[in-house]
C-alpha atoms as a PDB file:
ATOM      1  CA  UNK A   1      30.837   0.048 -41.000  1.00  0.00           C
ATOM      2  CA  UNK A   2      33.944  -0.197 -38.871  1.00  0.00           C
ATOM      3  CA  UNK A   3      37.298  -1.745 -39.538  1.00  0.00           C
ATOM      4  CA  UNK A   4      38.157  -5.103 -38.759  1.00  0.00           C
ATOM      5  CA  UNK A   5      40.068  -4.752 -35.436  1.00  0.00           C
ATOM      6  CA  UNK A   6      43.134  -7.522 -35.104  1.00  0.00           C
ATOM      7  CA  UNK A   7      45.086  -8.324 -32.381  1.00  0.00           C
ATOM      8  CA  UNK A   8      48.704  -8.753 -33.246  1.00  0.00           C
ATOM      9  CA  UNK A   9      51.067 -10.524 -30.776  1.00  0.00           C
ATOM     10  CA  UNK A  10      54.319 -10.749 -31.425  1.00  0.00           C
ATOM     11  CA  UNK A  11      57.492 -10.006 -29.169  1.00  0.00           C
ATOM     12  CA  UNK A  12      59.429  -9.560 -32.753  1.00  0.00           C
ATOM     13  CA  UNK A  13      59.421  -5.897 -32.688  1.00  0.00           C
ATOM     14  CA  UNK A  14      59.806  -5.103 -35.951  1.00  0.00           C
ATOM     15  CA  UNK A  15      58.454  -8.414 -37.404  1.00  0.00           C
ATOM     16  CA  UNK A  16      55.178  -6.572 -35.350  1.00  0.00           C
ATOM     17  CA  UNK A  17      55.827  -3.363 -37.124  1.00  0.00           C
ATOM     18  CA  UNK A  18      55.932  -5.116 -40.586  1.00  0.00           C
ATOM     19  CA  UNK A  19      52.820  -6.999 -39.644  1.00  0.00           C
ATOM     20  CA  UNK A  20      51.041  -4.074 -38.264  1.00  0.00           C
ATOM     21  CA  UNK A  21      51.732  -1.417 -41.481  1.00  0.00           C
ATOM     22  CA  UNK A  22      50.707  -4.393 -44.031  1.00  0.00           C
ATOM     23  CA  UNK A  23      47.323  -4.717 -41.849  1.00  0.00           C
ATOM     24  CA  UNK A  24      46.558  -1.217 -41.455  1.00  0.00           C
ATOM     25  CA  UNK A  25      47.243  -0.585 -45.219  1.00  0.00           C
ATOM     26  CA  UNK A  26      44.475  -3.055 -45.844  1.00  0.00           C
ATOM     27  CA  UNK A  27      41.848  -1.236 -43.984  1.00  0.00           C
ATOM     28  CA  UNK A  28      42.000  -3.187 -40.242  1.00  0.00           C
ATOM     29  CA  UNK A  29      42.287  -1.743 -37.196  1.00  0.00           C
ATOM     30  CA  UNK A  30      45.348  -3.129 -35.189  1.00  0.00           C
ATOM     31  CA  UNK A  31      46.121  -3.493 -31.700  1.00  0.00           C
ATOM     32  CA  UNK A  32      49.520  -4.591 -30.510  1.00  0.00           C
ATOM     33  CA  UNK A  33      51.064  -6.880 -27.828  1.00  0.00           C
ATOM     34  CA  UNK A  34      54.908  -7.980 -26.973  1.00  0.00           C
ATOM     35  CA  UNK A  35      53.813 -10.616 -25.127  1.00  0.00           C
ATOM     36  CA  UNK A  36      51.415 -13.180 -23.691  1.00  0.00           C
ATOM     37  CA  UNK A  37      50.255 -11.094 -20.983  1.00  0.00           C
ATOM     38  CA  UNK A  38      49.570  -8.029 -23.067  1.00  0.00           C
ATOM     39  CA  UNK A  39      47.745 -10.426 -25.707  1.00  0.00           C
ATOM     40  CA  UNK A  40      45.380 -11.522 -23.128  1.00  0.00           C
ATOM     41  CA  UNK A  41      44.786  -8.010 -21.835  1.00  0.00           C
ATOM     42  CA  UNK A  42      44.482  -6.521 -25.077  1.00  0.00           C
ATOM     43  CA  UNK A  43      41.867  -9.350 -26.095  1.00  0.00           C
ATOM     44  CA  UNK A  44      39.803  -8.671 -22.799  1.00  0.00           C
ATOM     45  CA  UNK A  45      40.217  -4.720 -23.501  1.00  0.00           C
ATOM     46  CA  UNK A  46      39.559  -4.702 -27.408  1.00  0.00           C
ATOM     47  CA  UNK A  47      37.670  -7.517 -27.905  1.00  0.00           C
ATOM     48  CA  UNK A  48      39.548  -7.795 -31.259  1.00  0.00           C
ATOM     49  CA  UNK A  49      37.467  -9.656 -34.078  1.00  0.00           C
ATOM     50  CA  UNK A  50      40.598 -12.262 -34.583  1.00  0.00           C
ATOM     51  CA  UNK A  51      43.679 -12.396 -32.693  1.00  0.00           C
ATOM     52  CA  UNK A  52      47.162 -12.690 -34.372  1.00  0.00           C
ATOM     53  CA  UNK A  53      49.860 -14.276 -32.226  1.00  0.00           C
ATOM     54  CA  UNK A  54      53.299 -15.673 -32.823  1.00  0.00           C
ATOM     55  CA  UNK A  55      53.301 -19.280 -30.839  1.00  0.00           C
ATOM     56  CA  UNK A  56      56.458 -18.680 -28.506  1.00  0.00           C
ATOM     57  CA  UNK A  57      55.832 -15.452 -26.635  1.00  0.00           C
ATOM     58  CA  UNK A  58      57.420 -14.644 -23.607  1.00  0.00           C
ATOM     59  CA  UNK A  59      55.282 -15.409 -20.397  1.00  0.00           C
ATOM     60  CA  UNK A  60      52.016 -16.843 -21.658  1.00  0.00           C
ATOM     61  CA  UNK A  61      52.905 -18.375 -24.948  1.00  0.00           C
ATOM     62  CA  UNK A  62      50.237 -18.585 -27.496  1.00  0.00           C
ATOM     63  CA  UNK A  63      48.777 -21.878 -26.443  1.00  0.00           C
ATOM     64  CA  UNK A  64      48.820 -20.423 -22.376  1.00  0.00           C
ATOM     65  CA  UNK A  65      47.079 -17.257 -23.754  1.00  0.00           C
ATOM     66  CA  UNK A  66      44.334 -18.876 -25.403  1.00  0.00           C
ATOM     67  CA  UNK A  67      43.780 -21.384 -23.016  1.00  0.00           C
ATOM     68  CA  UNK A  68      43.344 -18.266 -20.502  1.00  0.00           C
ATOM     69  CA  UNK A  69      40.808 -16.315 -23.102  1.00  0.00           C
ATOM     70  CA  UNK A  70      38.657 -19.499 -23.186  1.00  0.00           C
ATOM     71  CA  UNK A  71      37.745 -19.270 -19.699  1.00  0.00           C
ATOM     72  CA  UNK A  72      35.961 -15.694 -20.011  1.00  0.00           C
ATOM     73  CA  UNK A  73      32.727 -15.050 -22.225  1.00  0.00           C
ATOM     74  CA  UNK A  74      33.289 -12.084 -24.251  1.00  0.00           C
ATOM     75  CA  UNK A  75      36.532 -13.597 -25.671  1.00  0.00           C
ATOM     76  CA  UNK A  76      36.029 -17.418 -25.539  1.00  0.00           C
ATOM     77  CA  UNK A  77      34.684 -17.046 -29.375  1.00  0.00           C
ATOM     78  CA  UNK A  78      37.293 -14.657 -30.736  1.00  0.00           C
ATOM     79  CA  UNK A  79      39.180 -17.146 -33.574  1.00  0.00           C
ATOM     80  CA  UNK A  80      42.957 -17.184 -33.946  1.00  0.00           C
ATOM     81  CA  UNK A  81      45.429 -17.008 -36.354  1.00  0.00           C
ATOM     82  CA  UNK A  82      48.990 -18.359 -35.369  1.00  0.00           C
ATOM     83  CA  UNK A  83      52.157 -17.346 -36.585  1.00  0.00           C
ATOM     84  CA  UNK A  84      55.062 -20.202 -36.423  1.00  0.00           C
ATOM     85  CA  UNK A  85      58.307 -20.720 -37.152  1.00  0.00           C
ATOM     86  CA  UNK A  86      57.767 -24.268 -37.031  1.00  0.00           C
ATOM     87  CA  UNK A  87      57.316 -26.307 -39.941  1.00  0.00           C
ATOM     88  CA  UNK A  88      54.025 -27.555 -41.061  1.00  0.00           C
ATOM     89  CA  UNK A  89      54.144 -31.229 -39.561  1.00  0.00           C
ATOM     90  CA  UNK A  90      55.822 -29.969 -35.803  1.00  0.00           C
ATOM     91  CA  UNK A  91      53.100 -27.129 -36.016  1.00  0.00           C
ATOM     92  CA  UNK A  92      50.124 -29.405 -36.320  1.00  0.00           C
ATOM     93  CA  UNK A  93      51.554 -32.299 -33.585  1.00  0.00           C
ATOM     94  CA  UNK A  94      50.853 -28.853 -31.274  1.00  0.00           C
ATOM     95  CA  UNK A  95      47.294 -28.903 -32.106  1.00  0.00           C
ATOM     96  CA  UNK A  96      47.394 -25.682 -34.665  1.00  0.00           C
ATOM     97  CA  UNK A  97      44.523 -26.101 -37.130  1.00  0.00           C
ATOM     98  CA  UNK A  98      45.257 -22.527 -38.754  1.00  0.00           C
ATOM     99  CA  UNK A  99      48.773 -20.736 -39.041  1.00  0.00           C
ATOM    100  CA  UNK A 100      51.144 -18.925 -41.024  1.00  0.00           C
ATOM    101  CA  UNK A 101      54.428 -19.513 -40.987  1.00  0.00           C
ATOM    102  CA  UNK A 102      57.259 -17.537 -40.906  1.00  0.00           C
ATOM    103  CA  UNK A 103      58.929 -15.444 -42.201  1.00  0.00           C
ATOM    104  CA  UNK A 104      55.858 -14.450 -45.046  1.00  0.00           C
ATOM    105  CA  UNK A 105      54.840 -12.048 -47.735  1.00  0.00           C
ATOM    106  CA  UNK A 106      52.527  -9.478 -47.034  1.00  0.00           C
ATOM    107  CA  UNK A 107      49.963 -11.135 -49.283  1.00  0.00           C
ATOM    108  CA  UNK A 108      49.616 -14.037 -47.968  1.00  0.00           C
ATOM    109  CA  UNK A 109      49.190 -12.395 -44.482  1.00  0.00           C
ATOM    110  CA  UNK A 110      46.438 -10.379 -45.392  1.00  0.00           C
ATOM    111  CA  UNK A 111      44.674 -13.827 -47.309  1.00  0.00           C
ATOM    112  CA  UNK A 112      45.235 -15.394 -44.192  1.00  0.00           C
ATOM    113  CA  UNK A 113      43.407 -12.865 -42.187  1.00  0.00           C
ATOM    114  CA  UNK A 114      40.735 -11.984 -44.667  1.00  0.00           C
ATOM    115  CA  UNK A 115      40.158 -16.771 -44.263  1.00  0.00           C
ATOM    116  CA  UNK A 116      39.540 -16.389 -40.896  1.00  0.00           C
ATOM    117  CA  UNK A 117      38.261 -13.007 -39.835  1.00  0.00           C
ATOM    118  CA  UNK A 118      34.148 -12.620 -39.558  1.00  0.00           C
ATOM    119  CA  UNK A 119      33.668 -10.334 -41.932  1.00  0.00           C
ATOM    120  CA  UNK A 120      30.720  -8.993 -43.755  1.00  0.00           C
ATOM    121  CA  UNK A 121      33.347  -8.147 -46.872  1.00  0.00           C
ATOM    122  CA  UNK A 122      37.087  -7.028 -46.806  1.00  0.00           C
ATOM    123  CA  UNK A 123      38.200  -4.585 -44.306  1.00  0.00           C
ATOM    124  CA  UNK A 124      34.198  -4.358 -42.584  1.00  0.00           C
ATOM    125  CA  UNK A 125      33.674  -6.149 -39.204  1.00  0.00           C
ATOM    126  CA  UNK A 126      30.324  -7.779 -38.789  1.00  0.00           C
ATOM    127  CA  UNK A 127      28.177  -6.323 -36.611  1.00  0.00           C
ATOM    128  CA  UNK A 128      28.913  -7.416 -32.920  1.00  0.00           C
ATOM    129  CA  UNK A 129      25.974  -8.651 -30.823  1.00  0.00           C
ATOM    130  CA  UNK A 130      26.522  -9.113 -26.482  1.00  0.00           C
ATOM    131  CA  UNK A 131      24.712 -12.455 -25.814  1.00  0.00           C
ATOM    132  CA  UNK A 132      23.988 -12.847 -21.577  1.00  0.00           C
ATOM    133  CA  UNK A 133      23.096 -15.958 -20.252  1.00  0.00           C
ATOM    134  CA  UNK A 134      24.487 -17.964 -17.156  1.00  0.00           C
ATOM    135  CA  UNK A 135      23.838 -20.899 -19.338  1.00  0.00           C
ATOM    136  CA  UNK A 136      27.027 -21.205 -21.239  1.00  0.00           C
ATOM    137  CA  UNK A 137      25.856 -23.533 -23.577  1.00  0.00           C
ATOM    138  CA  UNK A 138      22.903 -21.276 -24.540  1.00  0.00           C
ATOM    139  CA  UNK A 139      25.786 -19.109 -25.338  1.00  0.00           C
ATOM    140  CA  UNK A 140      27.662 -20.885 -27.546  1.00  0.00           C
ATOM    141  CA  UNK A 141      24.695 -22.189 -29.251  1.00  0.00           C
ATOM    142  CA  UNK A 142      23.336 -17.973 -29.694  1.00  0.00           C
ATOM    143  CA  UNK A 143      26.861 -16.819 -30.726  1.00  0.00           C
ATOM    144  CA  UNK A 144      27.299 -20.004 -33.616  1.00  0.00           C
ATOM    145  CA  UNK A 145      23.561 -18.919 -34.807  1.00  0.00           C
ATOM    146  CA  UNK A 146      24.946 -15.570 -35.218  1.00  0.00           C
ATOM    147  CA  UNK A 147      28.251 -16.448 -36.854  1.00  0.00           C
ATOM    148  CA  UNK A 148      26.244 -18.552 -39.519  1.00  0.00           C
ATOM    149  CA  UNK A 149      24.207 -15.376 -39.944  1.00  0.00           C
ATOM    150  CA  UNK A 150      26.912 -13.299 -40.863  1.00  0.00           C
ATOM    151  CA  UNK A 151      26.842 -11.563 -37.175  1.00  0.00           C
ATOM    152  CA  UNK A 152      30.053 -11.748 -34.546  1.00  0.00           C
ATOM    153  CA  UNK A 153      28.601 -12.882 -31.035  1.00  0.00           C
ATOM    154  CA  UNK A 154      30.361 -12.864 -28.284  1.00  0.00           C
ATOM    155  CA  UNK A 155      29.352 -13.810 -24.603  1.00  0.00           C
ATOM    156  CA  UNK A 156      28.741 -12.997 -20.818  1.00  0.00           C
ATOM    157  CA  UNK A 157      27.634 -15.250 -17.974  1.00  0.00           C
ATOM    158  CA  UNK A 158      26.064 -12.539 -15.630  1.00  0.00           C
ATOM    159  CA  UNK A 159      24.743  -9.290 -15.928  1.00  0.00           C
ATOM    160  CA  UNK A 160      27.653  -7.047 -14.585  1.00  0.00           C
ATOM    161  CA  UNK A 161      29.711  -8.453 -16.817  1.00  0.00           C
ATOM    162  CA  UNK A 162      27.455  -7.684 -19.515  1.00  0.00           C
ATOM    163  CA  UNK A 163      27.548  -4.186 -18.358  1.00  0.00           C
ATOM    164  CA  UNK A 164      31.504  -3.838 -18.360  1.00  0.00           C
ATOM    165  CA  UNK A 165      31.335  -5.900 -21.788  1.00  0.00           C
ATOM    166  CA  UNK A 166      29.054  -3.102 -22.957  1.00  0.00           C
ATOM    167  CA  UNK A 167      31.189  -0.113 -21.654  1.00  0.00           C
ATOM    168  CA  UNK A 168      34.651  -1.507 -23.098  1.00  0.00           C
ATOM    169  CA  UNK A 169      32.725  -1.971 -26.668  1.00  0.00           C
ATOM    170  CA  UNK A 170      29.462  -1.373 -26.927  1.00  0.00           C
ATOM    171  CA  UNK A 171      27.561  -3.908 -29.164  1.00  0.00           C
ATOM    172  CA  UNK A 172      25.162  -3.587 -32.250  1.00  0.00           C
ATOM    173  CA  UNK A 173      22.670  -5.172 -30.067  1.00  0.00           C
ATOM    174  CA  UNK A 174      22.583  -7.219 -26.918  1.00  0.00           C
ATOM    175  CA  UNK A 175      20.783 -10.746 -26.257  1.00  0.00           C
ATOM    176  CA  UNK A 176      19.596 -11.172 -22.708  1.00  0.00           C
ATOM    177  CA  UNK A 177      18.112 -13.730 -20.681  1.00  0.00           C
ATOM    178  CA  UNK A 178      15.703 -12.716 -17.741  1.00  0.00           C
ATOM    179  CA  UNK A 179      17.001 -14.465 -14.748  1.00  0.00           C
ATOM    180  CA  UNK A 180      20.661 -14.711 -14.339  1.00  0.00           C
ATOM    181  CA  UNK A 181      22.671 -13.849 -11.098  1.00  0.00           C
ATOM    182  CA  UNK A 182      24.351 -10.875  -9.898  1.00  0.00           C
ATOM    183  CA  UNK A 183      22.662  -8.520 -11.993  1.00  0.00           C
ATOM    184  CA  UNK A 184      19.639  -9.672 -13.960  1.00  0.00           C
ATOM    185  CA  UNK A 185      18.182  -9.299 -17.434  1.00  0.00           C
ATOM    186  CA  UNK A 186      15.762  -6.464 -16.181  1.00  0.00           C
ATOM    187  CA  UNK A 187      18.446  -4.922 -14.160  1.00  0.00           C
ATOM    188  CA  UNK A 188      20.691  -4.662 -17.622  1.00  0.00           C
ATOM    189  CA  UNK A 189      18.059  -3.058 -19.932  1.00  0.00           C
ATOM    190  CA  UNK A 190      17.326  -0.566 -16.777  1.00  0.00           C
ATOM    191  CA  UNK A 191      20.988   0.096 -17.040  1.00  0.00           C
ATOM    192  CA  UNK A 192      21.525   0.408 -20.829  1.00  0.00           C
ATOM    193  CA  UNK A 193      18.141   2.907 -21.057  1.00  0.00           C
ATOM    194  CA  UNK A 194      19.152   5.523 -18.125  1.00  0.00           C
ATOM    195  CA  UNK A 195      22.791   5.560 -20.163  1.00  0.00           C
ATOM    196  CA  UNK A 196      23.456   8.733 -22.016  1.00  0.00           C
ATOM    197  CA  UNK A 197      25.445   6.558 -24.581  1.00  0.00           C
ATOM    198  CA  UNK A 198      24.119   3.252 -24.733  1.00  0.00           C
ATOM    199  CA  UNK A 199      20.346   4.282 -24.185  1.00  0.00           C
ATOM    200  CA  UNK A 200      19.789   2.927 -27.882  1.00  0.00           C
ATOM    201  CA  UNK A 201      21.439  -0.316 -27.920  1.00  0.00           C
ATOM    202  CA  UNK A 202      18.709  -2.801 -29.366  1.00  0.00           C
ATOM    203  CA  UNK A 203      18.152  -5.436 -26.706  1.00  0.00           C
ATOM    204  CA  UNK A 204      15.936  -8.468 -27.419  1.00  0.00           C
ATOM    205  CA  UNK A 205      15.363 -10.934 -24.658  1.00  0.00           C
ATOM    206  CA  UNK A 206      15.851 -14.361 -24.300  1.00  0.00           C
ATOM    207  CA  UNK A 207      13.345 -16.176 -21.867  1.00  0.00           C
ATOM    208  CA  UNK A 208      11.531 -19.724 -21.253  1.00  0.00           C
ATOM    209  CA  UNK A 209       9.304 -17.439 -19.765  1.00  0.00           C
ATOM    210  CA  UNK A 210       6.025 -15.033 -20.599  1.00  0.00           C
ATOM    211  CA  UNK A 211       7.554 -11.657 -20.507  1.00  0.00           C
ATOM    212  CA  UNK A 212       5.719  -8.359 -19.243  1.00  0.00           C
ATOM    213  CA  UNK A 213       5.480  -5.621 -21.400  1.00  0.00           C
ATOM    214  CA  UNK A 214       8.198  -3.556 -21.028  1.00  0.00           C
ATOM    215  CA  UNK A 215       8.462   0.701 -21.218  1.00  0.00           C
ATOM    216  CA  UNK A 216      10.899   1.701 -22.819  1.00  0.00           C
ATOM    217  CA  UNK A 217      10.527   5.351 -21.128  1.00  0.00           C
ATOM    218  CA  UNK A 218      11.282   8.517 -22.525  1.00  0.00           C
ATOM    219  CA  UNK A 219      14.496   8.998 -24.206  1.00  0.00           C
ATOM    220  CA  UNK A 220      14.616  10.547 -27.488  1.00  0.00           C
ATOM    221  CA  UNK A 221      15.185   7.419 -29.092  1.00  0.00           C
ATOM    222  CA  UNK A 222      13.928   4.456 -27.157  1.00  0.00           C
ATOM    223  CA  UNK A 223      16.005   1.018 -27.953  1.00  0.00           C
ATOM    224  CA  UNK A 224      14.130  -1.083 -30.927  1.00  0.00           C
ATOM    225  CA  UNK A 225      13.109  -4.102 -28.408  1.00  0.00           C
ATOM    226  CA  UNK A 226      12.161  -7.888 -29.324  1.00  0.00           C
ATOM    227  CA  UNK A 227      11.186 -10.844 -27.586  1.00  0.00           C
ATOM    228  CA  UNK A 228      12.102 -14.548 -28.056  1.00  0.00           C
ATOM    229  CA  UNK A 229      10.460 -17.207 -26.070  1.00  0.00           C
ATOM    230  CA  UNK A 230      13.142 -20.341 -26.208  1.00  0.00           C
ATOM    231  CA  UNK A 231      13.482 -23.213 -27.017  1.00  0.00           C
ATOM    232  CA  UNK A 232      13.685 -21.436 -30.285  1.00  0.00           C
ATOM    233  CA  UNK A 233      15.593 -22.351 -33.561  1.00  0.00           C
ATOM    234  CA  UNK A 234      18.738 -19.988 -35.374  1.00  0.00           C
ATOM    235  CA  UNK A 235      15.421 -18.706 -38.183  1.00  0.00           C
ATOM    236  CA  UNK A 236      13.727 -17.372 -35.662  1.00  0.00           C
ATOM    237  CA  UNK A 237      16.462 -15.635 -33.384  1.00  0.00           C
ATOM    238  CA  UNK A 238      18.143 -14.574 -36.217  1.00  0.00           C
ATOM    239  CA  UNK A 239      15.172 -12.499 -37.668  1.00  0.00           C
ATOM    240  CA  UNK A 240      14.460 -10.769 -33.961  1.00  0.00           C
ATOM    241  CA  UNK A 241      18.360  -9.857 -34.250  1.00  0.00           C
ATOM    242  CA  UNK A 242      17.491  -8.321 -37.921  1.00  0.00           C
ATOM    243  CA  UNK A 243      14.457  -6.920 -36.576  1.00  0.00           C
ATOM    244  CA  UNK A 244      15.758  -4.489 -34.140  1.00  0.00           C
ATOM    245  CA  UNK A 245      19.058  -3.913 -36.014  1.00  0.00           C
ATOM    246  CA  UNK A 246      16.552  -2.478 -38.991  1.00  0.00           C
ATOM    247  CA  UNK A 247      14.745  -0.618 -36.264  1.00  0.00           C
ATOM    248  CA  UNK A 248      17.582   1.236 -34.856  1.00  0.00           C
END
């Protein structure tokens, strides 16, 4: 299973260094940013399983940066872990449920990380699944299904975002719904099957609707495939997502 990958922000440069070595000698996967522009690239880029950032960065600061990384899918669910210099009672007038301050010991940054990352067990990342729906709230409700399962969900509100989503990091599985604009659910799963690379991406999708029976075509290995009619309850999605993850 992969590494945990964290996004450290800090415009500290070797505060970032010490931060960085201390992670990657625990087994994550780091990527860096000096500052709130690069965070909020980096998160759109990486799609980092928990993000790392001092408060006062130059540019965005870390309040500005989130705020920004709320507003698209596939990072509105990444959690954060701030670093302050604050003290406790100034850092939690700004709103900061979860922090570390500064300076710290190496062992009580990687506790802190291991408390908030999504983890399937220190230094693994739990499996990431793509959920697409232009009904955000159907989103958020998939993705905290999957987070109580043990899964990492993340989101897209059209299909051709899905597809960038999928060719920046490609999922353990995708969730689509049928009828969404741009680029539909049909038009997605066409996509991932004619892909040399993501051909075997399990997809199961999402619909109100009776679906067709679907071909999968001829590739070697033809994507494990499930269906969930919705309204549906977290039991039920959650053992189509373990389904076609045992399938592939």
């Amino acid at each position: 299973m992969a590494p945990i990958r964290i996004l450290l922000a800090d415009d500290d440069a070797a505060a970032r260094r010490a931060a960085r070595d201390a992670l990657a000698g625990a087994g994550f996967e780091v990527l860096e940013a000096a500052d709130g522009a690069e965070l909020v690239a980096g998160a759109l880029d990486g799609l980092p399983a928990l993000i790392l950032a001092d408060l006062l960065l130059p540019g965005l600061d870390g309040f500005e940066a989130v705020a920004e990384l709320r507003r698209h899918g596939s990072t509105a669910a990444i959690p954060w872990l701030y670093l302050s210099t604050l003290d406790d009672a100034e850092t939690r007038t700004q709103g900061v449920a979860r922090f570390l301050m500064k300076p710290f010991e190496r062992e009580d940054l990687i506790a802190a990380v291991r408390a908030v990352a999504p983890a399937t067990g220190p230094g693994t990342e739990a499996p990431l699944i793509l959920v697409v729906d232009d009904e955000r709230d159907i989103v958020e409700i998939v993705c905290d299904y999957l987070g109580d399962a043990g899964y990492r969900g993340a989101g897209c509100y059209d299909g051709r975002a899905a597809v960038a989503a999928v060719e920046r990091r490609p999922p353990a599985a995708l969730v689509l719904d049928v009828k969404m604009p741009e680029l539909d659910g049909y038009g997605v799963i066409r996509w991932v099957k004619r892909h040399p690379v993501h051909r075997t991406i399990p997809i199961i999708i999402l619909t109100a609707t009776k679906v067709l029976r679907i071909t999968h075509g001829t590739p070697p290995q033809p994507n494990p495939f499930a269906t969930v009619t919705t309204p549906c309850g977290a039991a039920r999605l959650v053992a189509a997502v373990r389904e076609v993850l045992g399938a592939a």
